[in-house]
N, C-alpha and C. Protein backbone atom coordinates (compact mmCIF):
# COMPACT_ATOMS: atom_id res chain seq x y z
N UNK A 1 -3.15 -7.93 4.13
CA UNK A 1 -2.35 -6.90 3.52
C UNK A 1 -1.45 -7.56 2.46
N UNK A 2 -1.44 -7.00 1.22
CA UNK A 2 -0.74 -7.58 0.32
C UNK A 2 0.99 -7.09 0.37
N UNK A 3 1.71 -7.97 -0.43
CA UNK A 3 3.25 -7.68 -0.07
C UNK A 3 3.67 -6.68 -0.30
N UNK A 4 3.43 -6.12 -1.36
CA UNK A 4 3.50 -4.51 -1.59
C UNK A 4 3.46 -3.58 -0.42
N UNK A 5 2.17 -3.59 -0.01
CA UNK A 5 1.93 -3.03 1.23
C UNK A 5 2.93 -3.10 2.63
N UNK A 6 3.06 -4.68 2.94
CA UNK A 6 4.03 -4.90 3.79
C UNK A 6 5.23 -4.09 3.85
N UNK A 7 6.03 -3.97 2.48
CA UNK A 7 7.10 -3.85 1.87
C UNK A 7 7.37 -2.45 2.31
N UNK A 8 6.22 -1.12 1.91
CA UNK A 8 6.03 -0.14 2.47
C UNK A 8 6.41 0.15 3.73
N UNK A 9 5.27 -0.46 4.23
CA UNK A 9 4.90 -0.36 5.59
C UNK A 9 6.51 -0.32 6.34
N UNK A 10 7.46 -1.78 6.11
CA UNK A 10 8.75 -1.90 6.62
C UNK A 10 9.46 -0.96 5.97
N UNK A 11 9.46 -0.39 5.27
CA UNK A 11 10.52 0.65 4.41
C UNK A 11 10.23 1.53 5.47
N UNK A 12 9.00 2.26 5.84
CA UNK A 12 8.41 3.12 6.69
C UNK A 12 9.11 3.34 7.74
N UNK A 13 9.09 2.14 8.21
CA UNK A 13 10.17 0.93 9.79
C UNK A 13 11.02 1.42 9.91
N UNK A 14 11.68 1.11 9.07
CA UNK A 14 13.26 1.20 8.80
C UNK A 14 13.67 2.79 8.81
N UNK A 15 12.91 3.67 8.19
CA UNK A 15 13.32 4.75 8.30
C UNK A 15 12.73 5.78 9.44
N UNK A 16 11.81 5.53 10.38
CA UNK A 16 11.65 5.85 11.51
C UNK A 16 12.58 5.21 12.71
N UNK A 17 13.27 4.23 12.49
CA UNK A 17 14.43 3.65 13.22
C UNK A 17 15.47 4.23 13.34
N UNK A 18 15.71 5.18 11.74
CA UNK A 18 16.96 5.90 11.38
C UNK A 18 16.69 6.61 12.12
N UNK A 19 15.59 7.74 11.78
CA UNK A 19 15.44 9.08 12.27
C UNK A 19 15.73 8.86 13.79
N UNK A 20 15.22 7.68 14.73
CA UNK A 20 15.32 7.95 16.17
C UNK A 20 16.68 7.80 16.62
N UNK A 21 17.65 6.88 16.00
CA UNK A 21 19.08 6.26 16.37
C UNK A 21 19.56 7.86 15.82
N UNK A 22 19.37 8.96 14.58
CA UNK A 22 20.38 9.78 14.74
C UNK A 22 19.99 10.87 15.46
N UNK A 23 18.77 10.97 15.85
CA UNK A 23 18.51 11.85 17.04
C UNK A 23 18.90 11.37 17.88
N UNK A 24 18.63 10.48 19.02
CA UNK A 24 18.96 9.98 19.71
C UNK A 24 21.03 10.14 19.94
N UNK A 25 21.59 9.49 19.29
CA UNK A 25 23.20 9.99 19.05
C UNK A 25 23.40 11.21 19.10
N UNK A 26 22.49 12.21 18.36
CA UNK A 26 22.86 13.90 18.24
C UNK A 26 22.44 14.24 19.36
N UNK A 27 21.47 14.12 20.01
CA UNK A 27 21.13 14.29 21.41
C UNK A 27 22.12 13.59 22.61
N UNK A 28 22.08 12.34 22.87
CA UNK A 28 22.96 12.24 23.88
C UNK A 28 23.97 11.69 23.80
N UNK A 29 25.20 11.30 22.46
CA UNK A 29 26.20 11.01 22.51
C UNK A 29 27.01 12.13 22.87
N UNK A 30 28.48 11.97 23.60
CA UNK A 30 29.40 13.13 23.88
C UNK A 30 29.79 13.81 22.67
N UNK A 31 30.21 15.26 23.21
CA UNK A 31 31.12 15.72 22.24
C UNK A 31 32.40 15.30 21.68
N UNK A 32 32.76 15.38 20.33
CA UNK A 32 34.22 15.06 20.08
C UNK A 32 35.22 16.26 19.49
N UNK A 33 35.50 15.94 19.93
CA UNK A 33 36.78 17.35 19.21
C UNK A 33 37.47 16.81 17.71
N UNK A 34 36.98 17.56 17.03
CA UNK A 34 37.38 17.34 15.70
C UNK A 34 39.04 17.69 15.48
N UNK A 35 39.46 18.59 15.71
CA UNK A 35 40.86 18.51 15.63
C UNK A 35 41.52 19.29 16.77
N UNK A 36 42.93 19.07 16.59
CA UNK A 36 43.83 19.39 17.86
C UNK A 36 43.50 20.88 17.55
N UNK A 37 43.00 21.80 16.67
CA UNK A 37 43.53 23.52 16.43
C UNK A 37 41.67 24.10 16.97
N UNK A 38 41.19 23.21 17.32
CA UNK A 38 39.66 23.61 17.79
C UNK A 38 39.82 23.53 19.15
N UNK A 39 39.45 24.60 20.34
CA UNK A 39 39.05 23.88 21.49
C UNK A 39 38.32 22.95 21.94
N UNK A 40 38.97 22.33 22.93
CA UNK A 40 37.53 21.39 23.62
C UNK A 40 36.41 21.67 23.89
N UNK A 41 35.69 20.49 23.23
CA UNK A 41 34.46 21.00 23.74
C UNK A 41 33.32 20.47 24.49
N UNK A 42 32.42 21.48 24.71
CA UNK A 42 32.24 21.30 26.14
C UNK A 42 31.08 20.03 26.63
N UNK A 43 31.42 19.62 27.89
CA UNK A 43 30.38 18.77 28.24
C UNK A 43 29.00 18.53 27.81
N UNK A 44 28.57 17.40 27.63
CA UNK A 44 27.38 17.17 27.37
C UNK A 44 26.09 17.72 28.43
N UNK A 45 25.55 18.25 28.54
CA UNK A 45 24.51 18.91 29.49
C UNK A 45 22.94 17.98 29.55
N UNK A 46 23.32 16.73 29.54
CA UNK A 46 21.92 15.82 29.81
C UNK A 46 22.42 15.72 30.99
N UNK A 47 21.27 15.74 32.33
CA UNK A 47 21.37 15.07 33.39
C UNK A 47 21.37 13.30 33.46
N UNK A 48 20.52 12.92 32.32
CA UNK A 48 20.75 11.50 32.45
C UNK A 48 22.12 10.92 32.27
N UNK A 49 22.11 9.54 32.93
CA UNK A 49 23.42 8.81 32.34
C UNK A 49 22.57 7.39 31.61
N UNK A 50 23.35 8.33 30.46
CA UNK A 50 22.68 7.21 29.16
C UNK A 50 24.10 6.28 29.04
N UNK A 51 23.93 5.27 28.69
CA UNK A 51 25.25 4.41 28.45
C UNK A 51 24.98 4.09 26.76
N UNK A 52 26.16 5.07 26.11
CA UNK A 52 25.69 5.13 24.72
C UNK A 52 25.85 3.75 23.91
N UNK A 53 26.63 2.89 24.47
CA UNK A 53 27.38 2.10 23.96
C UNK A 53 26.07 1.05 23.86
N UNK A 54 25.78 0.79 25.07
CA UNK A 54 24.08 0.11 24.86
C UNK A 54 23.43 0.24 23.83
N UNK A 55 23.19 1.57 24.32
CA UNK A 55 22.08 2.32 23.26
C UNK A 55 22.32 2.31 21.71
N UNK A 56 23.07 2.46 21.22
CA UNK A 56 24.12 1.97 20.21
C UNK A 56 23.48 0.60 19.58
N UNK A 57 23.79 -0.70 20.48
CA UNK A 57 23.20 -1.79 20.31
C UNK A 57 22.02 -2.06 20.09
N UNK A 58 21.40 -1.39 21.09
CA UNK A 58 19.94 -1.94 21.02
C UNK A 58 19.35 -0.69 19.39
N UNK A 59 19.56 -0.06 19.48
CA UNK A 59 19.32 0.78 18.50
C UNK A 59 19.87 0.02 17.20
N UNK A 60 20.97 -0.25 17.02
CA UNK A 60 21.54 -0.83 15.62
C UNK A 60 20.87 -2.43 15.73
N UNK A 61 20.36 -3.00 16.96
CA UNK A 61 19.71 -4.29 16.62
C UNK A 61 18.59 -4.10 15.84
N UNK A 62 17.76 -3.29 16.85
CA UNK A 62 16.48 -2.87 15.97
C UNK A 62 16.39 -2.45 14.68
N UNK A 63 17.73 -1.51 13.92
CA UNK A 63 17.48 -1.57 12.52
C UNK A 63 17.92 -2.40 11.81
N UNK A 64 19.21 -3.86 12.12
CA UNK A 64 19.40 -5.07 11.68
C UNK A 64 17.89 -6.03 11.30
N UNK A 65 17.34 -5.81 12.46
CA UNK A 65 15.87 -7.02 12.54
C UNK A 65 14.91 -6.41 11.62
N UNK A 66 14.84 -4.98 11.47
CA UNK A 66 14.00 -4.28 10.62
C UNK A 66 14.45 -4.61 9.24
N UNK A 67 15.62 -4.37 9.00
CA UNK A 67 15.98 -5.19 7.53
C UNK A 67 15.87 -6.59 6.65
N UNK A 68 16.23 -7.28 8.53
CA UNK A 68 16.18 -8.71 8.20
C UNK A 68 14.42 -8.78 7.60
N UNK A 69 13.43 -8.03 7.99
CA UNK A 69 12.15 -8.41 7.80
C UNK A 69 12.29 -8.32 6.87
N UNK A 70 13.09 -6.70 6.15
CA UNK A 70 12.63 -6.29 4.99
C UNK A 70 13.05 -7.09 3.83
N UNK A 71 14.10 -7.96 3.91
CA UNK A 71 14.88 -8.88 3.02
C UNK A 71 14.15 -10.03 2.92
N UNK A 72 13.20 -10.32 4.04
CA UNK A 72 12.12 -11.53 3.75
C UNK A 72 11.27 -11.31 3.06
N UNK A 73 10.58 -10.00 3.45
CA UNK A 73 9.75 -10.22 2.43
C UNK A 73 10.10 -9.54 0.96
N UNK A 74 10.87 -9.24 0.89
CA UNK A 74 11.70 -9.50 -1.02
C UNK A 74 11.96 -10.32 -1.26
N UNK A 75 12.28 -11.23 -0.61
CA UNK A 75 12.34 -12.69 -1.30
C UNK A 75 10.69 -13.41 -1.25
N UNK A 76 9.72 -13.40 -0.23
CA UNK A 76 8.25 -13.82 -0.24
C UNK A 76 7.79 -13.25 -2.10
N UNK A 77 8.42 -11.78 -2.61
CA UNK A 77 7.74 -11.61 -3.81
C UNK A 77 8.05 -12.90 -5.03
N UNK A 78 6.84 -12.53 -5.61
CA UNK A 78 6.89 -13.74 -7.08
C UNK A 78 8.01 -13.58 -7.90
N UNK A 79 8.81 -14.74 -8.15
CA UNK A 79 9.66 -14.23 -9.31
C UNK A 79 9.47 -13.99 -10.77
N UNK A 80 9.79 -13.24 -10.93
CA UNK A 80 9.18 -13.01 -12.26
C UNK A 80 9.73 -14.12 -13.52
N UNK A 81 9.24 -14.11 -14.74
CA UNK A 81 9.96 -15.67 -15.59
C UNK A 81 10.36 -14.41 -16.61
N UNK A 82 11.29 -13.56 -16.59
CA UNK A 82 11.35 -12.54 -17.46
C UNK A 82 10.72 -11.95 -18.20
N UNK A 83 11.38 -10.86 -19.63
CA UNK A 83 10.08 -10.34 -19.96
C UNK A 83 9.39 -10.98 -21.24
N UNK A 84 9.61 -12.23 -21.48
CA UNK A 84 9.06 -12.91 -22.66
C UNK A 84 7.96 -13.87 -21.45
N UNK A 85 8.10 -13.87 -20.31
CA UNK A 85 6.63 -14.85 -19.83
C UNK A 85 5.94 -13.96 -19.55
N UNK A 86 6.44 -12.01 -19.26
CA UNK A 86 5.71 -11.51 -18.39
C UNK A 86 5.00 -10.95 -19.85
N UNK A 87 5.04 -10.97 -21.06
CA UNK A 87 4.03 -10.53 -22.16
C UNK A 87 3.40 -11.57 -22.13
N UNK A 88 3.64 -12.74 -22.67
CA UNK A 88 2.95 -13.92 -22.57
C UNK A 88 1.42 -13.94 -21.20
N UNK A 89 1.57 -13.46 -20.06
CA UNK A 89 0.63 -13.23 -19.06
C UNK A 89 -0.30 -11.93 -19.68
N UNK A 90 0.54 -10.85 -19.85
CA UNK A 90 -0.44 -9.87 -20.45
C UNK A 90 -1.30 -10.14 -21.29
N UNK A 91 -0.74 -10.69 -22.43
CA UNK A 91 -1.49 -11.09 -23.48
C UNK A 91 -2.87 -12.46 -22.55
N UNK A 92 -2.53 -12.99 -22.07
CA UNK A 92 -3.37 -13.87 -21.46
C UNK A 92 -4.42 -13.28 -20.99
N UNK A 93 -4.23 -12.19 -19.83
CA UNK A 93 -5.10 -11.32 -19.18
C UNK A 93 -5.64 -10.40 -20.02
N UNK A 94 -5.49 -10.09 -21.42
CA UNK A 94 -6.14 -9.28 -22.46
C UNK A 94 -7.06 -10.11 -22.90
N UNK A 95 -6.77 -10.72 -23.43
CA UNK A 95 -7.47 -12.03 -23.90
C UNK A 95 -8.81 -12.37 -23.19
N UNK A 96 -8.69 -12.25 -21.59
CA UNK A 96 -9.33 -12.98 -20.71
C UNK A 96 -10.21 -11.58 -20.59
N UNK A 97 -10.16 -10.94 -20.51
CA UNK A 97 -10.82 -9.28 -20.71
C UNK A 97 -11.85 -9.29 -21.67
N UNK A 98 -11.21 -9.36 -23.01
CA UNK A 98 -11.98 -9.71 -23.78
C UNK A 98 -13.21 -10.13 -23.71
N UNK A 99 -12.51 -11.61 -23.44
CA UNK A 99 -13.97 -12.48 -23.53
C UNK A 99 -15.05 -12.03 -22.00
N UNK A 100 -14.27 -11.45 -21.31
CA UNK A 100 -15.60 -11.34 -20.07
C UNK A 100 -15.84 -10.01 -20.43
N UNK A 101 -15.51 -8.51 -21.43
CA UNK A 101 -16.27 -7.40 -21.64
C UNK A 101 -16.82 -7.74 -22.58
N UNK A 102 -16.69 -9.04 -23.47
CA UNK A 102 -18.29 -9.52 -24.55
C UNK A 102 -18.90 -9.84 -23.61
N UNK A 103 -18.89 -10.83 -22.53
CA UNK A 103 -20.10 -10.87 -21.81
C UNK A 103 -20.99 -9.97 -21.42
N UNK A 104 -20.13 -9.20 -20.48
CA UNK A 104 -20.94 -7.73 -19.85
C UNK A 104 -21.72 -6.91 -21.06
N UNK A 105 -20.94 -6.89 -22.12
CA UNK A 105 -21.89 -6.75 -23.05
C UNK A 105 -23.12 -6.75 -23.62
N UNK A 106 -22.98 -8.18 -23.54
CA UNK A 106 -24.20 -8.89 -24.18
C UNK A 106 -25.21 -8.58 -22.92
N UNK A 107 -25.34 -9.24 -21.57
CA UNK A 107 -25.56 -8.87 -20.43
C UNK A 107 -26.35 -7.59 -20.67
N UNK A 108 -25.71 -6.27 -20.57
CA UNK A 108 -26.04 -5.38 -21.01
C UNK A 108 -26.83 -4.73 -21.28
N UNK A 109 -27.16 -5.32 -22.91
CA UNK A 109 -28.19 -5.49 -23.58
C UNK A 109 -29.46 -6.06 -23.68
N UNK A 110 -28.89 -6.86 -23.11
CA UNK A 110 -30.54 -7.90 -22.57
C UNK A 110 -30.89 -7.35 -21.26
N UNK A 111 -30.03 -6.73 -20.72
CA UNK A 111 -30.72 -6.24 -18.99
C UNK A 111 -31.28 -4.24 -20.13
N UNK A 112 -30.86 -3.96 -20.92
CA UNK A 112 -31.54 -3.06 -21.66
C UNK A 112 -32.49 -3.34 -21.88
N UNK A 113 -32.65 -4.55 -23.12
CA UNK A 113 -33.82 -4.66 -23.26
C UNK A 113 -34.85 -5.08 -22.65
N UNK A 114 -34.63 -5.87 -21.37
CA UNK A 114 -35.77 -6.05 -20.28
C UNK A 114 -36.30 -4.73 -19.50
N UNK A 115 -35.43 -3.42 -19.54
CA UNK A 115 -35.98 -2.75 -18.99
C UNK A 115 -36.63 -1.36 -20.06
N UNK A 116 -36.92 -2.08 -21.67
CA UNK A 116 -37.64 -1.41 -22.40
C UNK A 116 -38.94 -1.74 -22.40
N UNK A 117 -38.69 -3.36 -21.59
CA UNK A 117 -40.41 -4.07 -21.56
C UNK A 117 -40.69 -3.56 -20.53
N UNK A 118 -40.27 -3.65 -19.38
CA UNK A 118 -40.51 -3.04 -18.30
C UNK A 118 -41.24 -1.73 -18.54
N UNK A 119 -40.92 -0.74 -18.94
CA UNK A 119 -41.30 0.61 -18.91
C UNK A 119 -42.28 0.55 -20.10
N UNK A 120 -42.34 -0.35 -21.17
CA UNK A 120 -43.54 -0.13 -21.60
C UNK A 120 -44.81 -1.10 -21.33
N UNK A 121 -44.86 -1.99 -20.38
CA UNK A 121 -45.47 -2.61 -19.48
C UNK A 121 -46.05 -1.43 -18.68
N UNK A 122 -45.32 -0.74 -18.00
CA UNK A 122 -45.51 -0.17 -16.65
C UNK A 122 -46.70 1.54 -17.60
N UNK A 123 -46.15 1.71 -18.72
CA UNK A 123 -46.99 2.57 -19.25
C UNK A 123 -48.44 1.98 -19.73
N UNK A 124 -48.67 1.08 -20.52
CA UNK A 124 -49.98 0.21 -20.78
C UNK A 124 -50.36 0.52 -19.55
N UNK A 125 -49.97 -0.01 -18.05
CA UNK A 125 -50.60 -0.57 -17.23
C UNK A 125 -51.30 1.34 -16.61
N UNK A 126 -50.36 2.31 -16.28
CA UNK A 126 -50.48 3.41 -16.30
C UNK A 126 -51.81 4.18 -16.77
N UNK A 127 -51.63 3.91 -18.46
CA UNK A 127 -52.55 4.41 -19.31
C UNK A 127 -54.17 3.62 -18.97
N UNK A 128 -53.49 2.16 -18.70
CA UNK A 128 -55.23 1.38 -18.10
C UNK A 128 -55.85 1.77 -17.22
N UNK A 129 -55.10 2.65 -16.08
CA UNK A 129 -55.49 2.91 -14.68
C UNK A 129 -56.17 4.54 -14.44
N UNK A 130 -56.04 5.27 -15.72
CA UNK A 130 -55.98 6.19 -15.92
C UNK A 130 -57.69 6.33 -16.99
N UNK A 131 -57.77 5.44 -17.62
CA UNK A 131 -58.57 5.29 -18.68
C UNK A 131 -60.13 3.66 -17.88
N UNK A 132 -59.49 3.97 -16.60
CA UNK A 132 -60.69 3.15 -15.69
C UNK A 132 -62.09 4.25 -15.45
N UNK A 133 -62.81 4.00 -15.93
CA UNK A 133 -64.50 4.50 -15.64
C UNK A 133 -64.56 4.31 -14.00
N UNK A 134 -65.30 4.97 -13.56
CA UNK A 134 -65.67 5.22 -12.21
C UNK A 134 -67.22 4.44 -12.21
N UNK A 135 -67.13 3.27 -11.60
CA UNK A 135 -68.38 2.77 -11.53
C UNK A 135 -69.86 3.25 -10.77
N UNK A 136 -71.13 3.08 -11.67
CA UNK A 136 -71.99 4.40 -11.36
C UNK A 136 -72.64 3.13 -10.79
């Protein structure tokens, strides 16, 4: 898999990590009372006893380590030599184009013209088989 791909793939990571840590919190962290002029409010209604504070951890580890990947491999990418080397390459790879679509070219042509002999080979031979006497 190329780095690109990787890069994805962990971006992907990272944001399926989110989605579960703020479900997870909206689901079973307690209520808080936003201000003194609101009533309290009311108990959390999970039968489990989740210990959020854990959960918290292990949840915020997992999206620390997911980053840490993701920061490796941004640095694994090529650095670039700005944009006076990165024309300099284009132009290289044009260049290099070039000369291998004259090949295919030429190629081409000669695989054309072998298959003009071909087919008029294959007609002679046709017309001979056609123009055979039936021996008496």
């Amino acid at each position: 898999m190329d780095i690109i791909s990787q890069l994805q793939d962990q971006v992907n990571a990272i944001a399926a990590i989110a989605v579960d840590i703020f479900g997870t919190l909206q689901k079973d962290a307690p209520p808080v009372r936003l201000s003194p002029n609101y009533p309290e409010p009311p108990a959390n209604p999970s039968d489990e006893n989740v210990n959020i504070p854990e959960l918290t951890k292990t949840m915020s580890s997992a999206l620390v380590q997911a980053a840490k990947k993701f920061d490796t491999l941004v640095s694994a990418l090529p650095l670039s030599g700005g944009e006076e080397a990165q024309l300099k390459r284009i132009a290289e790879l044009q260049a290099e184009n070039e000369v291998v679509g004259l090949e295919l070219q030429k190629q081409l042509e000669a695989a054309e013209q072998e298959l003009k002999q071909v087919q008029e080979l294959f007609n002679q031979a046709a017309d001979n088989c056609l123009n055979l006497k039936k021996p008496t």
